[in-house]
C-alpha atoms as a PDB file:
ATOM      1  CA  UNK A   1       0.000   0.000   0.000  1.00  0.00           C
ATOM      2  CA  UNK A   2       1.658   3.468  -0.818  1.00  0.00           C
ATOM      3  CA  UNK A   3       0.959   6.535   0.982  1.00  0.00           C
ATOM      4  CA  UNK A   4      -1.223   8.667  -0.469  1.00  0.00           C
ATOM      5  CA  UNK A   5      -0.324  12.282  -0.477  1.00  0.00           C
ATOM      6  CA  UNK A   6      -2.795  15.385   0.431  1.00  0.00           C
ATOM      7  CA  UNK A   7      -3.802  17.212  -2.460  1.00  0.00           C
ATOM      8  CA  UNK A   8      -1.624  20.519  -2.506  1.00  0.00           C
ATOM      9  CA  UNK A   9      -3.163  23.790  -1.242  1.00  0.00           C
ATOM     10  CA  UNK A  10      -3.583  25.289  -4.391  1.00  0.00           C
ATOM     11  CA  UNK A  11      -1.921  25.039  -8.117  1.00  0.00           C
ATOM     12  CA  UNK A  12      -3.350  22.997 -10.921  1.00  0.00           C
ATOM     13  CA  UNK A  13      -3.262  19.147 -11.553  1.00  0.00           C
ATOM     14  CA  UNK A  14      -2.941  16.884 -14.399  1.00  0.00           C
ATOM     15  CA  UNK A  15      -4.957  14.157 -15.159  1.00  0.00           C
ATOM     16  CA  UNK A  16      -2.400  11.670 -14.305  1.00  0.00           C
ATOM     17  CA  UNK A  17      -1.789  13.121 -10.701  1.00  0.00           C
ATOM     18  CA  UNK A  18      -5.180  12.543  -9.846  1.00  0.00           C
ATOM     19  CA  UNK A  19      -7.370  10.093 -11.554  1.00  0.00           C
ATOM     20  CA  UNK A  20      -7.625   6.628  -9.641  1.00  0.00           C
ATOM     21  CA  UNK A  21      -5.516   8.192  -7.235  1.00  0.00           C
ATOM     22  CA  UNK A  22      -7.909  10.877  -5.167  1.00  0.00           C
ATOM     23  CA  UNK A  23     -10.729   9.730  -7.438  1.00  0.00           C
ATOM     24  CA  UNK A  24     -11.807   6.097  -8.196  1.00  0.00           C
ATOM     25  CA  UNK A  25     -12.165   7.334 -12.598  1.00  0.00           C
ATOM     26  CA  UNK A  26     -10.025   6.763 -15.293  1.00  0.00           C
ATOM     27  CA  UNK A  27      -9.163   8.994 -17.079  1.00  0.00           C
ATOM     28  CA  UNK A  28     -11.437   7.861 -20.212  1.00  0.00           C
ATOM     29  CA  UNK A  29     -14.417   8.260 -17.176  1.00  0.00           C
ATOM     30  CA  UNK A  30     -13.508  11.573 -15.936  1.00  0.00           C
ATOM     31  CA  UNK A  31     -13.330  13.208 -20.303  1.00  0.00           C
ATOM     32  CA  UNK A  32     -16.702  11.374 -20.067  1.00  0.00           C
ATOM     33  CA  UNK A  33     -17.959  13.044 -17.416  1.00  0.00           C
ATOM     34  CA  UNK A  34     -16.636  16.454 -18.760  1.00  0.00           C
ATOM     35  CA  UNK A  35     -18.790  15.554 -21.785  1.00  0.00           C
ATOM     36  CA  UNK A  36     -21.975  15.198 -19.803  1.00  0.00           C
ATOM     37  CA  UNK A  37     -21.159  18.574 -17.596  1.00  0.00           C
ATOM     38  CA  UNK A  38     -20.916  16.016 -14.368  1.00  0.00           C
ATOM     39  CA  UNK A  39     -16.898  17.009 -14.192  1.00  0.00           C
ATOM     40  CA  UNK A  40     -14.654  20.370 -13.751  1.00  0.00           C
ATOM     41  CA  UNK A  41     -13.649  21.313 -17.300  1.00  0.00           C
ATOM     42  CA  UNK A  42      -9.992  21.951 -17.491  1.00  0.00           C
ATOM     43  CA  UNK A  43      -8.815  24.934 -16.399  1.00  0.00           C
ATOM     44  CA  UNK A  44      -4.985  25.418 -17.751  1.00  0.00           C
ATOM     45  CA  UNK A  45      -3.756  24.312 -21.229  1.00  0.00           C
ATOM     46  CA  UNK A  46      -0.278  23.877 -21.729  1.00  0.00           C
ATOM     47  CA  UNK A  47      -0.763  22.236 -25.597  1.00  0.00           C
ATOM     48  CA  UNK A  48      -3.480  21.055 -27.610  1.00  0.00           C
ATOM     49  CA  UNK A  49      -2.924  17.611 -25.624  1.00  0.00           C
ATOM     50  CA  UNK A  50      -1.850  18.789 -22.208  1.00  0.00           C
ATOM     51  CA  UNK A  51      -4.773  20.576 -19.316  1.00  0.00           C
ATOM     52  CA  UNK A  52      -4.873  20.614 -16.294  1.00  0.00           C
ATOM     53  CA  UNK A  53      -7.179  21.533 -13.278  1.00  0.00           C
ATOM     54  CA  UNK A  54      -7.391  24.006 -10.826  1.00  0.00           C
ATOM     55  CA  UNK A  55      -7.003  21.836  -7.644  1.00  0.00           C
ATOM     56  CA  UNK A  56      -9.673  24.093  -5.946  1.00  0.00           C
ATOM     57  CA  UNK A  57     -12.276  22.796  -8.789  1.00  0.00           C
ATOM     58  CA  UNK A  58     -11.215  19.291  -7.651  1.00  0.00           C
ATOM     59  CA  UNK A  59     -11.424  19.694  -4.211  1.00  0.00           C
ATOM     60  CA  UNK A  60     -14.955  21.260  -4.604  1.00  0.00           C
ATOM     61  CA  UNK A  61     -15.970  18.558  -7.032  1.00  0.00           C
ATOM     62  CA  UNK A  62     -15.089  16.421  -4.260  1.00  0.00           C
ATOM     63  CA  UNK A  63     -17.165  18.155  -1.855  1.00  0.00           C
ATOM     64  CA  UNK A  64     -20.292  17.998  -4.165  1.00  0.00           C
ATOM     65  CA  UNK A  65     -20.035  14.372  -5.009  1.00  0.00           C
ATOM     66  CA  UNK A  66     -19.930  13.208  -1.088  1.00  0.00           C
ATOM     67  CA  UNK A  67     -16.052  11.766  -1.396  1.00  0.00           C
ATOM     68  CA  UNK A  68     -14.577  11.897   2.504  1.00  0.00           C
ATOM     69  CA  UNK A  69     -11.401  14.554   2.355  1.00  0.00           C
ATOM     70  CA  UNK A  70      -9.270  13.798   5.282  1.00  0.00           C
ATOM     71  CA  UNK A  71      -7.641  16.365   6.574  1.00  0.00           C
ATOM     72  CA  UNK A  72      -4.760  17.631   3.906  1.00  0.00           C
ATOM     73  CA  UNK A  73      -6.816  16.139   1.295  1.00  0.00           C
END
């Protein structure tokens, strides 16, 4: 079992540094969800293939959706 890490303070996130790690979706689930206005759109983009999120979008998503945030989380 690794440790899991709080989500930072603040900053953005890619996709890879969260999904299935502080949310149980792939990353195929999550662009679905974005699709169907049930997810945070992106709200950095580096390239035409590289976003990321705000991590206060995520942590708010979080909220919404009922997921326990310990503390640091």
């Amino acid at each position: 079992m690794t440790d899991l890490k709080p989500l930072p303070e603040s900053g953005f996130l890619q996709i890879h540094e969260f999904a299935q790690i502080y949310i149980p979706y792939s990353k195929s689930s999550i662009y679905r969800l974005i699709k169907e206005g049930k997810f945070p759109q992106p709200a950095k983009r580096y390239s035409a293939r590289r976003v990321a999120w705000a991590v206060q979008d995520l942590r708010q998503w979080m909220q919404e959706m009922g997921y326990e945030m310990s503390e640091g989380v």
